[in-house]
Protein backbone atom coordinates (compact mmCIF):
# COMPACT_ATOMS: atom_id res chain seq x y z
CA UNK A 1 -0.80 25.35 -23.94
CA UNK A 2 -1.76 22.40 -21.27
CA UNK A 3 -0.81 23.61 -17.71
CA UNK A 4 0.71 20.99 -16.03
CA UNK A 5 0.26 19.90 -12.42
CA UNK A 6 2.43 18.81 -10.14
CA UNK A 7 2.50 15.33 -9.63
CA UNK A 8 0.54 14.24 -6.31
CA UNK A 9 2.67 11.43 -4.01
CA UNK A 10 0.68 8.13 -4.82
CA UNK A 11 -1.11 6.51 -1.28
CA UNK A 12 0.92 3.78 -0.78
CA UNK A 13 -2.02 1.31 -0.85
CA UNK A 14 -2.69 2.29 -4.60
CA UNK A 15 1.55 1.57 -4.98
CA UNK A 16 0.95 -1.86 -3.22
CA UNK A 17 -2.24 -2.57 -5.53
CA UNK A 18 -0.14 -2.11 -8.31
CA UNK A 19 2.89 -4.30 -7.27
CA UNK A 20 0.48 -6.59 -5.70
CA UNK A 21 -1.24 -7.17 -9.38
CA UNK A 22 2.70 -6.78 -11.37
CA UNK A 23 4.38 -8.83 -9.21
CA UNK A 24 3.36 -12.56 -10.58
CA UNK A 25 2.40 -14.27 -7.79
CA UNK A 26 -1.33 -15.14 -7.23
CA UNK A 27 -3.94 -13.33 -4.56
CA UNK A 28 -3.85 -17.03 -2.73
CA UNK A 29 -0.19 -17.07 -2.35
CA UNK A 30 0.18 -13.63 -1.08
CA UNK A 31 -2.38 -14.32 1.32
CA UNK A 32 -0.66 -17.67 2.37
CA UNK A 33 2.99 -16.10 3.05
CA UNK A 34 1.77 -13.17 4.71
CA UNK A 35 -0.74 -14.74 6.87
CA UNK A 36 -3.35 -12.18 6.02
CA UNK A 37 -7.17 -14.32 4.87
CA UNK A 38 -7.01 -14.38 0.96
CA UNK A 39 -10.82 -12.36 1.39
CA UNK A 40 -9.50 -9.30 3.08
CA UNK A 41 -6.47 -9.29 0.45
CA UNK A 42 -9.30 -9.78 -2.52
CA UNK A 43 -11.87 -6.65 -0.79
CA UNK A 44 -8.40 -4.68 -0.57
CA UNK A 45 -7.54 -5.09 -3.70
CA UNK A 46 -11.01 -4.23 -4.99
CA UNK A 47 -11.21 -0.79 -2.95
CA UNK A 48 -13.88 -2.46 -1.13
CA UNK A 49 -12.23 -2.19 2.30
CA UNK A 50 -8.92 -0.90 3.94
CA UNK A 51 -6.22 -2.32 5.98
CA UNK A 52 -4.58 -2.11 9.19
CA UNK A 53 -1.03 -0.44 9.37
CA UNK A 54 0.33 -4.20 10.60
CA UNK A 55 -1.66 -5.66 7.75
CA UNK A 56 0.14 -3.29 5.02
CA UNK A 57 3.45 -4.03 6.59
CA UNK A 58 2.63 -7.68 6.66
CA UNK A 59 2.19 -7.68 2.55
CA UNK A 60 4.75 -5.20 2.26
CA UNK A 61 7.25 -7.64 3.79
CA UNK A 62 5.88 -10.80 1.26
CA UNK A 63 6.21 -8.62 -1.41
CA UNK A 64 10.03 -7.43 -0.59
CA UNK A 65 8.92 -4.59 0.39
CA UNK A 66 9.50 -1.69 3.59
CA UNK A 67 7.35 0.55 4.69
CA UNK A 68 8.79 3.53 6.05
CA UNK A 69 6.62 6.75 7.60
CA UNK A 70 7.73 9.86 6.40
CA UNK A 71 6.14 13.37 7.95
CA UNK A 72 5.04 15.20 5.02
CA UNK A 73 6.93 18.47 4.23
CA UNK A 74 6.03 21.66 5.20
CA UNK A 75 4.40 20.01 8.54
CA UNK A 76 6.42 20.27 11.64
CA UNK A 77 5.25 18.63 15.20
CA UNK A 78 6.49 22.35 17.05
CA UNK A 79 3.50 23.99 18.46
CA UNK A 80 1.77 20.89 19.34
């Protein structure tokens, strides 16, 4: 019998990758309604380089989406 794991929470740059590649619009357009240069969108996209938290919300926004911070659970910021 296969033990199963529990299922990890994605990074939310692999969730934007993925909406950034179903969402029908093309690397050049994204880049032009978010403002952000069409290379750093392409290296992003190709795990070549990361973002900037402004630069995520930027494509975030094009793409209809939010980004929200969440603390993970278990963690509290008591103690600090």
């Amino acid at each position: 019998m296969k033990t199963m794991k529990p299922k990890q929470p994605q990074p939310v740059t692999n969730k934007l990758k993925r909406i950034i590649a179903e969402c029908g619009l093309s690397r050049y357009e994204i880049a032009r309604r978010s403002g952000v240069s069409e290379a750093a969108l392409s290296r992003f996209v190709n795990g070549q380089r990361g973002l900037s938290t402004d630069t995520l919300d930027r494509l975030a926004r094009t793409l209809g989406l939010e980004l929200v911070a969440r603390q993970p659970k278990g963690r509290t910021t008591k103690g600090r």
